[in-house]
Protein backbone atom coordinates (compact mmCIF):
# COMPACT_ATOMS: atom_id res chain seq x y z
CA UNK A 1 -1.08 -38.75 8.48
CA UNK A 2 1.59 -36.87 6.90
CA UNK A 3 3.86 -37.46 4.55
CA UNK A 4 7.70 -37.66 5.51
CA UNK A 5 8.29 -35.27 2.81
CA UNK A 6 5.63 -33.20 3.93
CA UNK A 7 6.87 -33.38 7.58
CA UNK A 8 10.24 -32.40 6.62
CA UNK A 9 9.11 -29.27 4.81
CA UNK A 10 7.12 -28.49 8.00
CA UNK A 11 10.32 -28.69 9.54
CA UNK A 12 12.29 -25.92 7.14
CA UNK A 13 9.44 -23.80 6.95
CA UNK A 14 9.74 -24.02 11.15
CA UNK A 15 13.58 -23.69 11.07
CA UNK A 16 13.34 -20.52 8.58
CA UNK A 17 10.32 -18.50 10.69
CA UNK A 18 12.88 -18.90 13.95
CA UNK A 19 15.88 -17.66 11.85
CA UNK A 20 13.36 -14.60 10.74
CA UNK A 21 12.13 -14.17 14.16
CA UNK A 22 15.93 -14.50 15.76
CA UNK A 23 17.05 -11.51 13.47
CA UNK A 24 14.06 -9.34 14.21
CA UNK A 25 13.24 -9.00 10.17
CA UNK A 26 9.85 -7.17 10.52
CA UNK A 27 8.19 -3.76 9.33
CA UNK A 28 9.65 -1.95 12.24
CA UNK A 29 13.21 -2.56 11.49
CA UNK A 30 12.90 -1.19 8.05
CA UNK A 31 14.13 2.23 7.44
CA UNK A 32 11.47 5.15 7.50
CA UNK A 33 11.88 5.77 4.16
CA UNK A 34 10.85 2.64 3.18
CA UNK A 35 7.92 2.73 5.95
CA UNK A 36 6.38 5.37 4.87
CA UNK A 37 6.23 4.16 1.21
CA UNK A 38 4.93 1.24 1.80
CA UNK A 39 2.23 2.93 4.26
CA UNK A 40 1.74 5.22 1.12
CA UNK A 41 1.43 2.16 -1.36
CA UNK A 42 -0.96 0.29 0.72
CA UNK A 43 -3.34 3.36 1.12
CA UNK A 44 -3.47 4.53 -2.49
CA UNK A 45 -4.60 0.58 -3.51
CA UNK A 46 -7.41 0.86 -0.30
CA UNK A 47 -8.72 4.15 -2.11
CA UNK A 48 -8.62 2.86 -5.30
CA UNK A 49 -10.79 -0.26 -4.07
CA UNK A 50 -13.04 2.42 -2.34
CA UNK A 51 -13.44 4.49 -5.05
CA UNK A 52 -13.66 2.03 -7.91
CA UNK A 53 -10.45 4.23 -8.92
CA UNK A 54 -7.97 2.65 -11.49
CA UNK A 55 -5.11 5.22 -11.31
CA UNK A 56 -2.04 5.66 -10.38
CA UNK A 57 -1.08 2.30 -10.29
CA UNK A 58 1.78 0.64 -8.36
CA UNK A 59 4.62 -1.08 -9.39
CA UNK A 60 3.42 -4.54 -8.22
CA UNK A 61 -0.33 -3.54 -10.41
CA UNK A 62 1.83 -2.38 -13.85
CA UNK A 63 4.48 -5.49 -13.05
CA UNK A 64 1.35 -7.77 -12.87
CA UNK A 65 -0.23 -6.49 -16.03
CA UNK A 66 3.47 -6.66 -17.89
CA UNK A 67 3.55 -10.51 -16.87
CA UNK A 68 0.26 -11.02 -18.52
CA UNK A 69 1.66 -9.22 -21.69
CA UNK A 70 5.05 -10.99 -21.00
CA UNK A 71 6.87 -7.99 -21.75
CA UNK A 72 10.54 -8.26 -21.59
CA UNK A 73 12.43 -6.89 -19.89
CA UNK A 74 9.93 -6.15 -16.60
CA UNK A 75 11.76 -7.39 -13.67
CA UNK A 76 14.25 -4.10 -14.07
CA UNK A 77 12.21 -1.60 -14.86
CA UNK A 78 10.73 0.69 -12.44
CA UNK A 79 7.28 2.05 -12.04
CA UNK A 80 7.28 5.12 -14.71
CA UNK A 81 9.08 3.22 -17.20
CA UNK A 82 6.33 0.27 -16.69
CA UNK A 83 3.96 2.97 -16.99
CA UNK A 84 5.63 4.24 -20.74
CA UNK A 85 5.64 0.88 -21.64
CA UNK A 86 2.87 -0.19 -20.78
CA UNK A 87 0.93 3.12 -22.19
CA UNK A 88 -0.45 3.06 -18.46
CA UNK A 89 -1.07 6.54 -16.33
């Protein structure tokens, strides 16, 4: 049996997937732009898993490894200057 806290939060997480789904926020609504880099993104990390590959990395990969070396500063900085700082091709 659930919780009523858990129920509740059943309840939001219901509530905010209609709101999502009433405003039509999905992949297809997104500029091309933005599309086609993500279509880009998501096929350079498939053939670096196929390939056993480890560069280029993406900005989620070099944001990942900055966490881990809690470097400061990470949440602004775009790929290439994750990159530099990191010392990451």
């Amino acid at each position: 049996m659930a919780t009523t806290k858990q129920t509740r939060a059943a309840k939001r997480n219901v509530q905010s997937a209609q709101k999502a789904a009433s405003k039509k926020r999905t992949i297809t609504k997104l500029p091309s732009k933005t599309r086609s880099a993500l279509g880009k993104q998501g096929a350079a990390v498939a053939q670096r898993k196929r390939t056993g590959g480890v560069k280029p990395k993406t900005r989620a990969e070099l944001y990942e490894i900055a966490k881990k070396r809690d470097l400061p500063g990470r949440s602004k900085m775009g790929r290439d200057e994750l990159a530099r700082k990191l010392r990451v091709k």
